[in-house]
PDB file of N, CA and C in Angstrom:
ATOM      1  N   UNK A   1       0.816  -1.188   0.000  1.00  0.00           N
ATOM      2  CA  UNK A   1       0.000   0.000   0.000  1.00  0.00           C
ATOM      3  C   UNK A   1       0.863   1.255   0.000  1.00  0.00           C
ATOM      4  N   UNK A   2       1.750   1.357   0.931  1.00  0.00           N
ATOM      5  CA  UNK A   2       2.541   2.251   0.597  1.00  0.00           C
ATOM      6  C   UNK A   2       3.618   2.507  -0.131  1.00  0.00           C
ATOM      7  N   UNK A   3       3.675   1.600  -1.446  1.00  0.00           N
ATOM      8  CA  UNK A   3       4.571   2.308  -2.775  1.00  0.00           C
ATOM      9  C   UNK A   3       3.506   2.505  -3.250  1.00  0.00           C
ATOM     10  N   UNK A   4       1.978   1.812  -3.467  1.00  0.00           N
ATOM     11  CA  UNK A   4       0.818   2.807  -4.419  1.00  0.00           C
ATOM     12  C   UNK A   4       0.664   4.105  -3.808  1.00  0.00           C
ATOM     13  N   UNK A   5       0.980   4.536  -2.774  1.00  0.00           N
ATOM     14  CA  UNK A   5       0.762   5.639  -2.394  1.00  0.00           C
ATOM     15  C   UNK A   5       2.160   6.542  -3.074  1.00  0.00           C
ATOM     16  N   UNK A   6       3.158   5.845  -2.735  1.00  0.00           N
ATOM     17  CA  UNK A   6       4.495   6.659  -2.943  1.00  0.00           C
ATOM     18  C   UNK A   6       4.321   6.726  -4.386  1.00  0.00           C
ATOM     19  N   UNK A   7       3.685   6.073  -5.116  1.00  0.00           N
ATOM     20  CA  UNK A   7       3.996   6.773  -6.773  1.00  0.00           C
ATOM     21  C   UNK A   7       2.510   7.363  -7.010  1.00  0.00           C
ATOM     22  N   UNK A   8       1.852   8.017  -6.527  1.00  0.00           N
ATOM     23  CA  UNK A   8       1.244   8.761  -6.488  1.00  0.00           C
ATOM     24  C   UNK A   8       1.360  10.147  -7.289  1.00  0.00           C
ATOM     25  N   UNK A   9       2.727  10.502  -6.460  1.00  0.00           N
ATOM     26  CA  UNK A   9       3.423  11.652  -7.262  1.00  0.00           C
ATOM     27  C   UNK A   9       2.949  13.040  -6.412  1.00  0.00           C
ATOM     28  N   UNK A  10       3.152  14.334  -7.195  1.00  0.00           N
ATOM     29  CA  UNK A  10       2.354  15.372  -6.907  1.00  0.00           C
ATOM     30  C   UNK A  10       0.829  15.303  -6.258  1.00  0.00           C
ATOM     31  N   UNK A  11      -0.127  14.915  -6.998  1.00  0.00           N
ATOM     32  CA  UNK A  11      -1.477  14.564  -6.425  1.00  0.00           C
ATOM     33  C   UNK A  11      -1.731  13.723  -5.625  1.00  0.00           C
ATOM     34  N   UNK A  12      -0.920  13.141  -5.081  1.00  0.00           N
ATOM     35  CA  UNK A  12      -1.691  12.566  -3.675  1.00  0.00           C
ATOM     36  C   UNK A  12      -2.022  13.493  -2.398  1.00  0.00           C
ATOM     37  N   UNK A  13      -1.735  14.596  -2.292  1.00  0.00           N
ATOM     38  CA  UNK A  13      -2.130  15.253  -1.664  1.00  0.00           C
ATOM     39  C   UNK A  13      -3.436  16.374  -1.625  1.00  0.00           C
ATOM     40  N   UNK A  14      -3.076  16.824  -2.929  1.00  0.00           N
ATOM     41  CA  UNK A  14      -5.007  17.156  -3.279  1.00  0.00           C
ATOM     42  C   UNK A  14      -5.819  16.170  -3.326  1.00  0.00           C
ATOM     43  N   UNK A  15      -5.754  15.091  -3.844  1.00  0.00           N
ATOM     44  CA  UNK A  15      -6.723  13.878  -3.348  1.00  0.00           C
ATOM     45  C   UNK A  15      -7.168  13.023  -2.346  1.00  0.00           C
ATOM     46  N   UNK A  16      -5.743  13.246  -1.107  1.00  0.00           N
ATOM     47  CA  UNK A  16      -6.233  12.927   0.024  1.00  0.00           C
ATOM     48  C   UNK A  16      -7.392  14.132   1.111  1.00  0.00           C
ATOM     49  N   UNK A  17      -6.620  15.304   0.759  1.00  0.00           N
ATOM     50  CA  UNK A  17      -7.425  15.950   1.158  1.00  0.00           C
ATOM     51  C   UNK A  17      -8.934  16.298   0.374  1.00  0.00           C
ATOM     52  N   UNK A  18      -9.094  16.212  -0.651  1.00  0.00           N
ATOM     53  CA  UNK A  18     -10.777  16.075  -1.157  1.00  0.00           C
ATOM     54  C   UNK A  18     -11.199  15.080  -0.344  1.00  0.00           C
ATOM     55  N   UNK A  19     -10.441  13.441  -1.067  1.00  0.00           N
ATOM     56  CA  UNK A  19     -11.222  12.366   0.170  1.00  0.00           C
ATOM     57  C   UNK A  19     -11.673  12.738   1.247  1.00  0.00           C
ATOM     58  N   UNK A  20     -10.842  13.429   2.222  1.00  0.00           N
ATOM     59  CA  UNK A  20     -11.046  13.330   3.594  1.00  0.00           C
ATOM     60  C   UNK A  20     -12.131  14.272   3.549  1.00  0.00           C
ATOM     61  N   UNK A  21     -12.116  15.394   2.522  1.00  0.00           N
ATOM     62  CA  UNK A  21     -13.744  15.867   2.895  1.00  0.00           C
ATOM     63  C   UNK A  21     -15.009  15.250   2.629  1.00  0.00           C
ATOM     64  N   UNK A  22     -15.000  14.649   1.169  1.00  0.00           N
ATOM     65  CA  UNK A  22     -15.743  13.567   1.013  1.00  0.00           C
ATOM     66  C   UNK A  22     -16.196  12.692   2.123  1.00  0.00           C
ATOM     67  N   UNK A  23     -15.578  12.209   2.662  1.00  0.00           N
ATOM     68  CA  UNK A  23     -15.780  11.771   3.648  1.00  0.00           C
ATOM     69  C   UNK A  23     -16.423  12.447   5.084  1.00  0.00           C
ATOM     70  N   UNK A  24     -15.845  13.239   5.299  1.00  0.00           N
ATOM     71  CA  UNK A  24     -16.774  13.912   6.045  1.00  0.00           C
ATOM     72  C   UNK A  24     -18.134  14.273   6.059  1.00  0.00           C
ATOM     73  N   UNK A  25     -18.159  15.043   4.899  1.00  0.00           N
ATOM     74  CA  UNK A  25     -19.289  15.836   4.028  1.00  0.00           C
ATOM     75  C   UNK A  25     -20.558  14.248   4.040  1.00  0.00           C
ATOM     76  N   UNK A  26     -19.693  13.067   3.528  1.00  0.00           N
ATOM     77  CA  UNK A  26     -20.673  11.576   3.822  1.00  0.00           C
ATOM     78  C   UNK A  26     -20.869  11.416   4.980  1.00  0.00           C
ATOM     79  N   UNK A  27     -20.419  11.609   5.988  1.00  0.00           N
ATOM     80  CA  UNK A  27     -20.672  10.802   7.216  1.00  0.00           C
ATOM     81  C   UNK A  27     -21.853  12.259   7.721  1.00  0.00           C
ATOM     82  N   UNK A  28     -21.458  13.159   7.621  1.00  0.00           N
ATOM     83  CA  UNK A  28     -22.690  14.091   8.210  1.00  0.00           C
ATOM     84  C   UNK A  28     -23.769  14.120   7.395  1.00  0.00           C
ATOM     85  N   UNK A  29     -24.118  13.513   6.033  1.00  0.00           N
ATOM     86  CA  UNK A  29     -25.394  13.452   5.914  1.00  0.00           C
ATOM     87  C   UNK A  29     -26.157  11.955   5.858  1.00  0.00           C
ATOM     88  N   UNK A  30     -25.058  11.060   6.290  1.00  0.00           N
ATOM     89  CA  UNK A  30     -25.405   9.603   6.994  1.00  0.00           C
ATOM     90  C   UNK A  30     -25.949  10.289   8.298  1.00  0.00           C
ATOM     91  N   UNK A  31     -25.172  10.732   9.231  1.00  0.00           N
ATOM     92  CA  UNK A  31     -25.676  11.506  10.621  1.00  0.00           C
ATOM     93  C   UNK A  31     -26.870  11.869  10.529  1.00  0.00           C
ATOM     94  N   UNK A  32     -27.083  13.186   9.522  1.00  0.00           N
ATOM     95  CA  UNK A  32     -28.508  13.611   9.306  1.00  0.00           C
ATOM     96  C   UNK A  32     -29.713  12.927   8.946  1.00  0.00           C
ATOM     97  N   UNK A  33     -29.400  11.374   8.261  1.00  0.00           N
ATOM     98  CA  UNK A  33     -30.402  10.810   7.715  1.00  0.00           C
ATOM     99  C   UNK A  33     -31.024   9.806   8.401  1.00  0.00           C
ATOM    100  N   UNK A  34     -30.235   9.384   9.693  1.00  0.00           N
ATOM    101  CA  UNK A  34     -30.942   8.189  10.564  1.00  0.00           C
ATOM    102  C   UNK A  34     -30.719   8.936  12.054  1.00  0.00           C
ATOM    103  N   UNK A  35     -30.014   9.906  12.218  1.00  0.00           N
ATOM    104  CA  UNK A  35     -30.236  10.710  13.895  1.00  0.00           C
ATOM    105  C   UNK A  35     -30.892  11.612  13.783  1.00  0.00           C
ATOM    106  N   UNK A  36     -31.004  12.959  12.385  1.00  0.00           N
ATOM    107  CA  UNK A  36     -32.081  14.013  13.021  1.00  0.00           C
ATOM    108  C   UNK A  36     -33.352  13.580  12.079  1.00  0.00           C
ATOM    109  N   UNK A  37     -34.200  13.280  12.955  1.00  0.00           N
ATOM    110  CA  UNK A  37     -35.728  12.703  12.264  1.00  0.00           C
ATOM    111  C   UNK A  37     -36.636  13.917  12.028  1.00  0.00           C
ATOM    112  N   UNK A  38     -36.168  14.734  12.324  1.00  0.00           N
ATOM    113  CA  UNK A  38     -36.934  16.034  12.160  1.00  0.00           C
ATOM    114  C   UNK A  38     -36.740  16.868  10.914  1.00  0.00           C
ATOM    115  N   UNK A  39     -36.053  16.561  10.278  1.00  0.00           N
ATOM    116  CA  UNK A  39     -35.568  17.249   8.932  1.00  0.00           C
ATOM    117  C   UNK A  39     -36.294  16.568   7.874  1.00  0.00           C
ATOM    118  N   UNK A  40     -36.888  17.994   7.211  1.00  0.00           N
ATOM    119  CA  UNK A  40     -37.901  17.730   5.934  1.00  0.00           C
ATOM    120  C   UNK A  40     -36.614  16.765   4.744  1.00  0.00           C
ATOM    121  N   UNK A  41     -37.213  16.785   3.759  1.00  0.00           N
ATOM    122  CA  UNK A  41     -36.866  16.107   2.518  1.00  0.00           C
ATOM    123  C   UNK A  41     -35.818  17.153   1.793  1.00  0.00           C
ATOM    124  N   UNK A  42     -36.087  18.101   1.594  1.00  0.00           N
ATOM    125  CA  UNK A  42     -35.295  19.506   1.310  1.00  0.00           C
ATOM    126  C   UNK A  42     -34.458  19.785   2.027  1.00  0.00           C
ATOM    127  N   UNK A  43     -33.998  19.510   3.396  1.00  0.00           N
ATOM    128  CA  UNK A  43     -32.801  19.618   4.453  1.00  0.00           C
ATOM    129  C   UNK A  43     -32.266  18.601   4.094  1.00  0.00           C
ATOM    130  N   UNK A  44     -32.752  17.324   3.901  1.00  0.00           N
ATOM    131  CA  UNK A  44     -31.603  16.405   3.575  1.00  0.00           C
ATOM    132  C   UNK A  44     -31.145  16.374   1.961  1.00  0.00           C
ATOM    133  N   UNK A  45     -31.659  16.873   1.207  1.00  0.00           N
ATOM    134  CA  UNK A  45     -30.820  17.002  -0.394  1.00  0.00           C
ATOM    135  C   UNK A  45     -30.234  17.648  -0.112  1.00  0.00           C
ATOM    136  N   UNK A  46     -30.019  19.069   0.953  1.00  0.00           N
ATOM    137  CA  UNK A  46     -29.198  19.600   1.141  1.00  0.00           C
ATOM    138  C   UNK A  46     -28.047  19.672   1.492  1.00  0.00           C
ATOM    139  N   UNK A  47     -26.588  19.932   0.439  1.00  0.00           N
ATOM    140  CA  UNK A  47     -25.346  18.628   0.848  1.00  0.00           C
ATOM    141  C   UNK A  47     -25.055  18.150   0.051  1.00  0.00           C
ATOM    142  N   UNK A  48     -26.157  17.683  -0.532  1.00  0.00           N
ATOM    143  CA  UNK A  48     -25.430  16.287  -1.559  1.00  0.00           C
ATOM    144  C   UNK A  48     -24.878  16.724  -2.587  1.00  0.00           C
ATOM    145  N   UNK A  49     -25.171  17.939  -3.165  1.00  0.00           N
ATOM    146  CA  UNK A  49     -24.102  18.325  -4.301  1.00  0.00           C
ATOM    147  C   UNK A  49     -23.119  18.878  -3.993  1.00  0.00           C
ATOM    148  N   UNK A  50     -22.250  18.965  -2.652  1.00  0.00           N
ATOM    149  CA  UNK A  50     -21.027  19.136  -2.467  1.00  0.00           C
ATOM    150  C   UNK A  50     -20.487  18.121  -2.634  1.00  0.00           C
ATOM    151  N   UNK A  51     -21.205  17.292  -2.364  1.00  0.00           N
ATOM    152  CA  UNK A  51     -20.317  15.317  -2.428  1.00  0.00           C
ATOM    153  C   UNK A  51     -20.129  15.606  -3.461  1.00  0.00           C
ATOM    154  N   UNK A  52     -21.583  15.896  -4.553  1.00  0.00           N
ATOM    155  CA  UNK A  52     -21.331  15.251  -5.927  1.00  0.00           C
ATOM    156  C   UNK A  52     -20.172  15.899  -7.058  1.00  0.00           C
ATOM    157  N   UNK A  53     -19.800  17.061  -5.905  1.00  0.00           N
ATOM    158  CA  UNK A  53     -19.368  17.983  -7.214  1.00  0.00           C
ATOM    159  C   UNK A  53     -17.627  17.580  -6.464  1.00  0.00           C
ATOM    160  N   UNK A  54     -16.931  17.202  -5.376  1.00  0.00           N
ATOM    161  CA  UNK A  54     -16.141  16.811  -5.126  1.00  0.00           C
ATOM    162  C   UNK A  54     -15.533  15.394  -5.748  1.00  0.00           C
ATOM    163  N   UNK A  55     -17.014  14.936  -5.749  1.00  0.00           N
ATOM    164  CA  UNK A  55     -16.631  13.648  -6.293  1.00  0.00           C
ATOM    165  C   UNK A  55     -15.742  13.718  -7.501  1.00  0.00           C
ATOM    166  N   UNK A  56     -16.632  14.855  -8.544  1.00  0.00           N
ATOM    167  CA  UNK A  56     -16.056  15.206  -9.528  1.00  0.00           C
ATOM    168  C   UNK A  56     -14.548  15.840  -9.898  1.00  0.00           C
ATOM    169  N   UNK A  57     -14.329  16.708  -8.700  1.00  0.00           N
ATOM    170  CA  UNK A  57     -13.155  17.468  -8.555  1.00  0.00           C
ATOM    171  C   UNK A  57     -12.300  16.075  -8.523  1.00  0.00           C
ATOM    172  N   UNK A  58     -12.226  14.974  -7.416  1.00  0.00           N
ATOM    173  CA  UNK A  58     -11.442  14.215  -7.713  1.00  0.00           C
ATOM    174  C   UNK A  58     -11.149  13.180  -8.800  1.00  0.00           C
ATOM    175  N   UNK A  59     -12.407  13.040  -9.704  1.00  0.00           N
ATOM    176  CA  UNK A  59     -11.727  12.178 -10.776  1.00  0.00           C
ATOM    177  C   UNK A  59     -11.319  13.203 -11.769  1.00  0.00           C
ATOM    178  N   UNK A  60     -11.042  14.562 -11.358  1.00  0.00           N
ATOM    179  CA  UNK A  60     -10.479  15.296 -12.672  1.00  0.00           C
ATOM    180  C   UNK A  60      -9.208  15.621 -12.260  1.00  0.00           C
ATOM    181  N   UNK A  61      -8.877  15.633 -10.986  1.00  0.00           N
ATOM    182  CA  UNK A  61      -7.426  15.076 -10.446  1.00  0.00           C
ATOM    183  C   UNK A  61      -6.601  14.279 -10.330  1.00  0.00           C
ATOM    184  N   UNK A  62      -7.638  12.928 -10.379  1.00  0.00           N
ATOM    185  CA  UNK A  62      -6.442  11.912 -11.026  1.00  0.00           C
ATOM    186  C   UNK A  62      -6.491  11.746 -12.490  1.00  0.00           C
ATOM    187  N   UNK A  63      -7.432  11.909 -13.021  1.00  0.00           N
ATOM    188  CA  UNK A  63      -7.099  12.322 -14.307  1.00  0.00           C
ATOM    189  C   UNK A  63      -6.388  12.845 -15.122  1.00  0.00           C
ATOM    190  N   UNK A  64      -5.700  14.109 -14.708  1.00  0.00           N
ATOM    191  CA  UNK A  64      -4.690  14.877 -14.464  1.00  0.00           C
ATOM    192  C   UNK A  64      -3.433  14.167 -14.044  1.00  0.00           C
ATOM    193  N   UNK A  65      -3.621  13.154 -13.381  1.00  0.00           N
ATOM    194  CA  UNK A  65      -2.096  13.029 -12.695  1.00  0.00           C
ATOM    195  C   UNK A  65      -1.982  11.558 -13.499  1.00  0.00           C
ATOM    196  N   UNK A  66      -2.943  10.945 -13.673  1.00  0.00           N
ATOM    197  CA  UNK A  66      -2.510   9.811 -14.819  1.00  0.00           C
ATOM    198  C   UNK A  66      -2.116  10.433 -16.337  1.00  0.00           C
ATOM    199  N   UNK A  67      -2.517  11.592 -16.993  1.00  0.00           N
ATOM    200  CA  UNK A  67      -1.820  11.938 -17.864  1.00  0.00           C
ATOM    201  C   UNK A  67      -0.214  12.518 -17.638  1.00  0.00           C
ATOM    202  N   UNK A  68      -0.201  13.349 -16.331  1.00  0.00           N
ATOM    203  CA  UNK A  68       1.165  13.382 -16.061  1.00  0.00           C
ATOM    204  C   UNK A  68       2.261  12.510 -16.104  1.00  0.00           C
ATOM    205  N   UNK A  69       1.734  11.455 -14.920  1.00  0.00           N
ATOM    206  CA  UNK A  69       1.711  10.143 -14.828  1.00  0.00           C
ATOM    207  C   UNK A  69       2.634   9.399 -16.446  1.00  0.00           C
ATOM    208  N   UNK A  70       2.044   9.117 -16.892  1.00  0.00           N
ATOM    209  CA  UNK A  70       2.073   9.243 -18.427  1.00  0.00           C
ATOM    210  C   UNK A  70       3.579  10.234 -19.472  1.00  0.00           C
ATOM    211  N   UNK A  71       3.087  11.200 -19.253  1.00  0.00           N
ATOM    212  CA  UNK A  71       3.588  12.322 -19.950  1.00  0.00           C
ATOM    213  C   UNK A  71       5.474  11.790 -19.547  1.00  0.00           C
ATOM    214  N   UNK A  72       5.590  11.657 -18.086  1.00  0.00           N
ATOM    215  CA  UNK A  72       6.553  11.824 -17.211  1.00  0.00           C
ATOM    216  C   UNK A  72       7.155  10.426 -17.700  1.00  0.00           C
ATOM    217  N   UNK A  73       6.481   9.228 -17.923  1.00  0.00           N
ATOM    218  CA  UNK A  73       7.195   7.823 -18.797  1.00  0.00           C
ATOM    219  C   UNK A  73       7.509   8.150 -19.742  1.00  0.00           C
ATOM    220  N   UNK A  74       6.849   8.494 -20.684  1.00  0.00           N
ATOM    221  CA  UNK A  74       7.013   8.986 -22.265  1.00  0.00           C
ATOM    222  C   UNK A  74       8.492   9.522 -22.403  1.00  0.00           C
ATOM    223  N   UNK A  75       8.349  11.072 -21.655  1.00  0.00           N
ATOM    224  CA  UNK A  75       9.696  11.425 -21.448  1.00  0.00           C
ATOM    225  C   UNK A  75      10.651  10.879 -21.079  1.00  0.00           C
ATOM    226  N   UNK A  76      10.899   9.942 -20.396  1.00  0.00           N
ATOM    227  CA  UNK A  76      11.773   9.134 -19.582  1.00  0.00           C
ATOM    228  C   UNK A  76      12.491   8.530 -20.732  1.00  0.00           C
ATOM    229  N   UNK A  77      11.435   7.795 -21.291  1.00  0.00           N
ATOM    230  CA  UNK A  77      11.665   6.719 -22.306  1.00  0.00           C
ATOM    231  C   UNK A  77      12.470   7.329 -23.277  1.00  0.00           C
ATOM    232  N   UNK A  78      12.092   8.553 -23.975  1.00  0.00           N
ATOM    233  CA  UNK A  78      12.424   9.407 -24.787  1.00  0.00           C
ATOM    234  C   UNK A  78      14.090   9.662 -24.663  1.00  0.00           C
ATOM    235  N   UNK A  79      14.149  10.423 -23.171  1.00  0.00           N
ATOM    236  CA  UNK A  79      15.457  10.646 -22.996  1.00  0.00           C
ATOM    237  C   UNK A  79      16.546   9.692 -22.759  1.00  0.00           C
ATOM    238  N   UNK A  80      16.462   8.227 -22.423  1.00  0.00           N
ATOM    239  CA  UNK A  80      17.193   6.756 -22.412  1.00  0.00           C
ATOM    240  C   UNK A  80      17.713   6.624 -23.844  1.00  0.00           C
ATOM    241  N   UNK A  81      18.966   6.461 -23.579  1.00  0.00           N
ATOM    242  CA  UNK A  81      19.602   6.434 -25.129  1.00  0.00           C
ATOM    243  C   UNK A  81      19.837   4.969 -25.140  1.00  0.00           C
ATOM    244  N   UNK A  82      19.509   3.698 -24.434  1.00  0.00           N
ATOM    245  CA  UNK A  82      19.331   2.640 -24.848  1.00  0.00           C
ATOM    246  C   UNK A  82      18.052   1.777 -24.386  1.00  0.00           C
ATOM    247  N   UNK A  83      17.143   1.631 -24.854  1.00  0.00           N
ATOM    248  CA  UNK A  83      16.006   1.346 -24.590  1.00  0.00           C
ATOM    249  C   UNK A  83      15.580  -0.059 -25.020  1.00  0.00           C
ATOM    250  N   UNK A  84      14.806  -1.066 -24.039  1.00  0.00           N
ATOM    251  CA  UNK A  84      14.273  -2.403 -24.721  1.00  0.00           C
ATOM    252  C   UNK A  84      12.814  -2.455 -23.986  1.00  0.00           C
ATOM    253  N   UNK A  85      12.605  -3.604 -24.941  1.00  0.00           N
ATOM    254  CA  UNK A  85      11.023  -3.608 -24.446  1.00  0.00           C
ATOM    255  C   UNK A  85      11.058  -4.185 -23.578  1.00  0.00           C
ATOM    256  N   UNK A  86      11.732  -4.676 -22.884  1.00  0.00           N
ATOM    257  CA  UNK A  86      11.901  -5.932 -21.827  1.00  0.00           C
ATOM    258  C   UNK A  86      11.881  -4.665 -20.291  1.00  0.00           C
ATOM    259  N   UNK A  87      12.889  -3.414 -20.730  1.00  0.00           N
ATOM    260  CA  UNK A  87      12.322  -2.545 -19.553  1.00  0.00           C
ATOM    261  C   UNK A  87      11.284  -1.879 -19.936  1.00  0.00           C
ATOM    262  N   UNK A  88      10.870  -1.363 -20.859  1.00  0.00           N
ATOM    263  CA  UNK A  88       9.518  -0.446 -20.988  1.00  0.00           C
ATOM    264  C   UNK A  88       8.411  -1.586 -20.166  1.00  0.00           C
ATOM    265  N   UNK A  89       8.594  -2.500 -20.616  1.00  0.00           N
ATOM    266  CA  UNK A  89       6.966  -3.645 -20.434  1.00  0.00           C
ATOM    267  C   UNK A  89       7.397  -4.139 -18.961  1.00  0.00           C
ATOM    268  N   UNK A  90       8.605  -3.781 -17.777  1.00  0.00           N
ATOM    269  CA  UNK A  90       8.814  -4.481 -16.343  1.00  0.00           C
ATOM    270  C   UNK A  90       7.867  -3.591 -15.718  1.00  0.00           C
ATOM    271  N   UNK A  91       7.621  -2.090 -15.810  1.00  0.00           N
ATOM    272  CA  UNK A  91       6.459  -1.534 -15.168  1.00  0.00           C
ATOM    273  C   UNK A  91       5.539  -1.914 -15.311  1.00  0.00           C
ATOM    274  N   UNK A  92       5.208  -2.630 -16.507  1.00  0.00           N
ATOM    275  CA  UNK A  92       3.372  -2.838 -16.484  1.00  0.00           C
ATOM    276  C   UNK A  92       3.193  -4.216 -15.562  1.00  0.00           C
ATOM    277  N   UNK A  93       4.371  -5.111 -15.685  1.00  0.00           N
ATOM    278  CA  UNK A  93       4.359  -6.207 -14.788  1.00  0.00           C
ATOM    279  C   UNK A  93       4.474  -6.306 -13.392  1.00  0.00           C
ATOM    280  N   UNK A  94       4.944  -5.015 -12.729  1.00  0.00           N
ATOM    281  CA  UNK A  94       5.483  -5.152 -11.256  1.00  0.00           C
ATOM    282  C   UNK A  94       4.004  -5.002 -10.615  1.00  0.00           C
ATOM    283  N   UNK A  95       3.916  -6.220  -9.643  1.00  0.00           N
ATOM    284  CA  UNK A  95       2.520  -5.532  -8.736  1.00  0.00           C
ATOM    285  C   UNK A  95       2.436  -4.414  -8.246  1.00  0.00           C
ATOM    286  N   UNK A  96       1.174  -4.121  -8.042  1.00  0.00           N
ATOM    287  CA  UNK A  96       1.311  -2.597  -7.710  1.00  0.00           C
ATOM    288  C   UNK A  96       1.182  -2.101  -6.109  1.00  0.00           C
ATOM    289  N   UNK A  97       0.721  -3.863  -5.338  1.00  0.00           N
ATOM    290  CA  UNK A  97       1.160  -3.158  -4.082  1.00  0.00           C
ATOM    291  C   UNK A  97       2.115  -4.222  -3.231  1.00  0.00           C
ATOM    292  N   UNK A  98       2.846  -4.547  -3.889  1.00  0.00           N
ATOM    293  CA  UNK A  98       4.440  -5.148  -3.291  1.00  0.00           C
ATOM    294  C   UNK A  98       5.125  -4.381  -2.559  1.00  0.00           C
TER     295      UNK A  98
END
């Protein structure tokens, strides 16, 4: 778990912190939906499009960081003045949480 974290890169840190609001932002309207019984139908939609729109923020962040992600091999590859497929293709083989 922690080399999937360590190649993460740059964005693991805007994405942990969205998660962790996500998460929050979920657990208080889990809270609201089975502890305050007093709240109309309209108090409880209320909320949910911060989830939904976070949700969003984070798949356009890793999105972002898998093209980096990306961009950052390409280059690699590019700049290696002796190159085989035998190393290009050992990344796609290494597990990813060894």
């Amino acid at each position: 778990m922690t080399y999937f974290i360590a190649s993460m890169g740059m964005w693991k840190f805007p994405l942990f912190i969205i998660t962790i609001a996500i998460a929050i932002l979920s657990l208080k309207k889990i809270a609201d939906l089975y502890f305050r019984k007093e709240l109309t139908p309209a108090q409880l939609v209320r909320g949910l499009h911060a989830i939904i729109f976070w949700g969003a923020v984070t798949d356009a962040v890793g999105f972002l960081g898998q093209v980096s992600g990306t961009y950052n091999a390409m280059d690699a590859i590019s700049r290696a003045e002796a190159i085989s497929p035998a190393v290009c293709a050992a990344g796609d083989s290494t597990p990813p949480f060894a």
